[in-house]
C-alpha atoms as a PDB file:
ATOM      1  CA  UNK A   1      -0.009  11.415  -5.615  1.00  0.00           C
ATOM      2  CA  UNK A   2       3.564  12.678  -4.175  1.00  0.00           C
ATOM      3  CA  UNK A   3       3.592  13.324  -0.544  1.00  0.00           C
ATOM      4  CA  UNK A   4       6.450  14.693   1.176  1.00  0.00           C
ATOM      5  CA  UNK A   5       7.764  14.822   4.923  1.00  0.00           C
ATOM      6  CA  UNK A   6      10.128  17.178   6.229  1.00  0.00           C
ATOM      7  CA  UNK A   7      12.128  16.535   8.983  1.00  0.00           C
ATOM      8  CA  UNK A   8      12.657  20.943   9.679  1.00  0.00           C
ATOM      9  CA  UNK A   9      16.449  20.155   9.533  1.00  0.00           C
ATOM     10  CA  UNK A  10      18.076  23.547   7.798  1.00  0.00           C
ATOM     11  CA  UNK A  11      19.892  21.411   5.231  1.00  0.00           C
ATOM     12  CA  UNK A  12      16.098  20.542   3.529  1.00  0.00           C
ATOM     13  CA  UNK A  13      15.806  23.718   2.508  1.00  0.00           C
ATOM     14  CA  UNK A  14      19.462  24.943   1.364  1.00  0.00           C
ATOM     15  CA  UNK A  15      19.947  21.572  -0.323  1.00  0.00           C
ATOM     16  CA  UNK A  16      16.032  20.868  -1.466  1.00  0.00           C
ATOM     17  CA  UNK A  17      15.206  17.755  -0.626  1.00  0.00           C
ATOM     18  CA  UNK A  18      12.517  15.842   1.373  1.00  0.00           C
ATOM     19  CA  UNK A  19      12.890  13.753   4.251  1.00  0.00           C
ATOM     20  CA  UNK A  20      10.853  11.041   2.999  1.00  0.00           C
ATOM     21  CA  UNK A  21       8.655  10.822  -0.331  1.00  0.00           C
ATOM     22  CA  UNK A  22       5.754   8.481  -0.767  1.00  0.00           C
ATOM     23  CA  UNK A  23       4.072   8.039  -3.735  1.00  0.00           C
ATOM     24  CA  UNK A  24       1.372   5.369  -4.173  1.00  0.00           C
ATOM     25  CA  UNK A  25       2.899   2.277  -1.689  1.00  0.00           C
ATOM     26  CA  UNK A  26       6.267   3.551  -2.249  1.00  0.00           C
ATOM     27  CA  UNK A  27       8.476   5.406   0.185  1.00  0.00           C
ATOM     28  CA  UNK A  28      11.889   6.777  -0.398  1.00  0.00           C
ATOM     29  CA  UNK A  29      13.803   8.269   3.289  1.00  0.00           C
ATOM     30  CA  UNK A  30      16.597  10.389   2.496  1.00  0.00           C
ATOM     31  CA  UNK A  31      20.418   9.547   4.117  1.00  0.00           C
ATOM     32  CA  UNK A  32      19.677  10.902   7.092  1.00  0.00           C
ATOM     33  CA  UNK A  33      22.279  11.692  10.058  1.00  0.00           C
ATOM     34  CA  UNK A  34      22.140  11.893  13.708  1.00  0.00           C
ATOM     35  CA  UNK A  35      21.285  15.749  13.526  1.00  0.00           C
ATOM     36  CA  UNK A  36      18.673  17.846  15.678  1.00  0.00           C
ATOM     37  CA  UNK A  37      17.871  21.498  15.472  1.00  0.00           C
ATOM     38  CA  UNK A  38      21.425  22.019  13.742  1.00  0.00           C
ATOM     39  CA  UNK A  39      23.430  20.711  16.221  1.00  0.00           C
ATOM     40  CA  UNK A  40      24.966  17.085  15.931  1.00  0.00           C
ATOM     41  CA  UNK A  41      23.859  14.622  18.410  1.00  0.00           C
ATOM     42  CA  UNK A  42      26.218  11.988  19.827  1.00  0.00           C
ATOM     43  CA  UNK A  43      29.480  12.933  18.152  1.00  0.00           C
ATOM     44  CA  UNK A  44      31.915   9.886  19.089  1.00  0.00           C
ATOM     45  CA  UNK A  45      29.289   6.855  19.483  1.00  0.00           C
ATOM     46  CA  UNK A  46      28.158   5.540  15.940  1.00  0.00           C
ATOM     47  CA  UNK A  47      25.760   3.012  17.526  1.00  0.00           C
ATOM     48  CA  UNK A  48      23.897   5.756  19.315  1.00  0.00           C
ATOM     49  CA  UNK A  49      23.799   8.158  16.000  1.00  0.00           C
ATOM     50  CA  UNK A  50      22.342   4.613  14.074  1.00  0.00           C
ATOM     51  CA  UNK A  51      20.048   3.975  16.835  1.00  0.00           C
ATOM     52  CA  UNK A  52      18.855   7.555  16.421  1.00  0.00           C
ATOM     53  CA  UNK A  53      18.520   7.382  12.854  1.00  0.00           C
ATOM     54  CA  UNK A  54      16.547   4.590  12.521  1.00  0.00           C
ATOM     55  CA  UNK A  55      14.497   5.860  15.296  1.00  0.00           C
ATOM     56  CA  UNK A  56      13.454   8.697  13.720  1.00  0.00           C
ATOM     57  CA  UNK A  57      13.000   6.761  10.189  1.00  0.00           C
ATOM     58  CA  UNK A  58      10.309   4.731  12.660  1.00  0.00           C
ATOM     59  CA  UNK A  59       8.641   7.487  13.722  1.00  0.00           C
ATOM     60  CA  UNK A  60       8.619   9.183  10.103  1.00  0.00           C
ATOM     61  CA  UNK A  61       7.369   5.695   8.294  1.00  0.00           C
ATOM     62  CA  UNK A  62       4.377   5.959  10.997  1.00  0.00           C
ATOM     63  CA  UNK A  63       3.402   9.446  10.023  1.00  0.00           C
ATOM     64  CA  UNK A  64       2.562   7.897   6.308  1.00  0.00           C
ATOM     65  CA  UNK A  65       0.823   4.872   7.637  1.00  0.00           C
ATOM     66  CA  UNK A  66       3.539   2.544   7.275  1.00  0.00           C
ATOM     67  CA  UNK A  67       6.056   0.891   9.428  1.00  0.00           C
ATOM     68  CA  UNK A  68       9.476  -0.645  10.183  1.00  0.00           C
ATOM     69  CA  UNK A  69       8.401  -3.919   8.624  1.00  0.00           C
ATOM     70  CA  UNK A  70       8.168  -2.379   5.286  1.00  0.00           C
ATOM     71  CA  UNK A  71      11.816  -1.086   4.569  1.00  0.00           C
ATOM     72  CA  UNK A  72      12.772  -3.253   1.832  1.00  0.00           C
ATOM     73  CA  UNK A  73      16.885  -1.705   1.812  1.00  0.00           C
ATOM     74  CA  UNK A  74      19.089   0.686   3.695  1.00  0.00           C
ATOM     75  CA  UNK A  75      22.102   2.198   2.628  1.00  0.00           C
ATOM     76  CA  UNK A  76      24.689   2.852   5.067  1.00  0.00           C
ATOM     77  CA  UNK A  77      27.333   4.861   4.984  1.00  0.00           C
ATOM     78  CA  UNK A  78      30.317   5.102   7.684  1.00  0.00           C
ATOM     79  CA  UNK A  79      33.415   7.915   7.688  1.00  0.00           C
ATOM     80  CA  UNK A  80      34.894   5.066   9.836  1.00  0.00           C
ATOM     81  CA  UNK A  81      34.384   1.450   8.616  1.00  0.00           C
ATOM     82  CA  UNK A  82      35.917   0.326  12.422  1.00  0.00           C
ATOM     83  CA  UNK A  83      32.369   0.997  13.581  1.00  0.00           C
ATOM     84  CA  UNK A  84      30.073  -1.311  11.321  1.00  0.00           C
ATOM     85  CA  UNK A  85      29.692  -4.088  14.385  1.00  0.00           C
ATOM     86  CA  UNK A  86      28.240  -0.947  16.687  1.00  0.00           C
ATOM     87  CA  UNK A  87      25.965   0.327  13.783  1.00  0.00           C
ATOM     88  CA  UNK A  88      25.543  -3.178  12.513  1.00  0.00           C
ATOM     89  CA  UNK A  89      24.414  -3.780  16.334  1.00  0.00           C
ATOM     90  CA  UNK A  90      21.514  -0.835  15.732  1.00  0.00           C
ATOM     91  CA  UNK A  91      20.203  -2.114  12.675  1.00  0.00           C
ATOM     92  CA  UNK A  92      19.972  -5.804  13.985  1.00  0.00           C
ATOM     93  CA  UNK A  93      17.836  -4.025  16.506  1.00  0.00           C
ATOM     94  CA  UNK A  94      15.416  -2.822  14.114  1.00  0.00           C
ATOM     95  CA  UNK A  95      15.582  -5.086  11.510  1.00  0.00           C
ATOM     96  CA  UNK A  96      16.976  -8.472  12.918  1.00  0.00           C
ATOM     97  CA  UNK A  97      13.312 -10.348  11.965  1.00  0.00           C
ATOM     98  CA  UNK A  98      12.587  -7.918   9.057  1.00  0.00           C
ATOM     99  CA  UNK A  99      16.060  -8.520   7.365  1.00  0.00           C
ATOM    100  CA  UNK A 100      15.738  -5.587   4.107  1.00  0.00           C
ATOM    101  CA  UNK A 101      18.693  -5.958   1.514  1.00  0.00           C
ATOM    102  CA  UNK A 102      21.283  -3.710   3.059  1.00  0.00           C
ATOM    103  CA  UNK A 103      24.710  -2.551   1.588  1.00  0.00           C
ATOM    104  CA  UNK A 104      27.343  -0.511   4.316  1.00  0.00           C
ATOM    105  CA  UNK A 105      30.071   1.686   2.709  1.00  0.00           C
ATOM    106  CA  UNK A 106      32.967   3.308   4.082  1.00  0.00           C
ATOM    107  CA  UNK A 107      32.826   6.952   3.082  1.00  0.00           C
ATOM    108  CA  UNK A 108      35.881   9.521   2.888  1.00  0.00           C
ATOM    109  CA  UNK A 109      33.250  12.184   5.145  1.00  0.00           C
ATOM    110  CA  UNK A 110      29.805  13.272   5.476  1.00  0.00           C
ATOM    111  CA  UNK A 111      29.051  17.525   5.294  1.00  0.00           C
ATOM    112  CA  UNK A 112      30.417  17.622   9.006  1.00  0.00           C
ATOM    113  CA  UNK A 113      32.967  15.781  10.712  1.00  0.00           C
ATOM    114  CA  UNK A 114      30.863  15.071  13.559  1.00  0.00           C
ATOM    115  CA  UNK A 115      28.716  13.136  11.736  1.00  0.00           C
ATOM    116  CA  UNK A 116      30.039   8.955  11.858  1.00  0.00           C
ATOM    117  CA  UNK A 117      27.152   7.181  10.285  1.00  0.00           C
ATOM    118  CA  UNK A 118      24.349   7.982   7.651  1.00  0.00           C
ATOM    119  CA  UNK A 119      21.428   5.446   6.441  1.00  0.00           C
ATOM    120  CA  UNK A 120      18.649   5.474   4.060  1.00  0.00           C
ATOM    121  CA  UNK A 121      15.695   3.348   2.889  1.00  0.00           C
ATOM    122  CA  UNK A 122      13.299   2.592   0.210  1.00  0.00           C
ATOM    123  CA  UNK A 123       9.891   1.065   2.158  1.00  0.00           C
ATOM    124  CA  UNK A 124       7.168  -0.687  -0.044  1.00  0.00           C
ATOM    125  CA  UNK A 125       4.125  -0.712   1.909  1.00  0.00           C
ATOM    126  CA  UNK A 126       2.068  -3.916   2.458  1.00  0.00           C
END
């Protein structure tokens, strides 16, 4: 069975994608971005636009029953790669016990210039 989860940003739609897609124990989150109701939150502080991100990717997991504890990678991508010790100072946050394979990229831009830091994740739930 394929279930998705939308986040209601208007890029879902336009683009067609999902937020997150589960099927069976498997969860994929789209690159997501520190974005609310259209408007870019916390334009010049990459640790706070992580620390968003993987809040919301907590709050999504626990809408399909699973958790932080099952994110087995994130991708993240950076228009600046200056500011991988503030996101890398997020994801230690979330993850510093879990410890999923990660990879961090430095990125040319993301769709607006606003936007410093993007992640995704594949969960496998226990």
């Amino acid at each position: 069975m394929r279930r998705k989860l939308s986040s209601g940003a208007k890029w879902e739609n336009i683009v067609g994608y999902s937020r997150a897609v589960q099927i069976g124990k498997f969860i994929e989150l789209a690159g997501t971005t520190a974005a609310k109701d259209g408007e870019i939150l916390f334009p010049n502080d990459a640790y706070k636009q992580a620390n968003y991100i993987l809040q919301l990717f907590s709050d999504k997991l626990k809408e399909l029953g699973s958790s932080m504890k099952d994110v087995v990678r994130t991708r993240i991508y950076l228009t600046n790669i200056e500011d991988w010790k503030a996101v890398g100072k997020a994801h230690g946050e979330f993850f510093s016990d879990i410890k999923p394979a990660s990879t961090m990229l430095a990125v040319s831009a993301l769709v607006d210039s606003k936007m410093l830091v993007e992640i995704e994740a594949t969960v496998i739930m226990d």
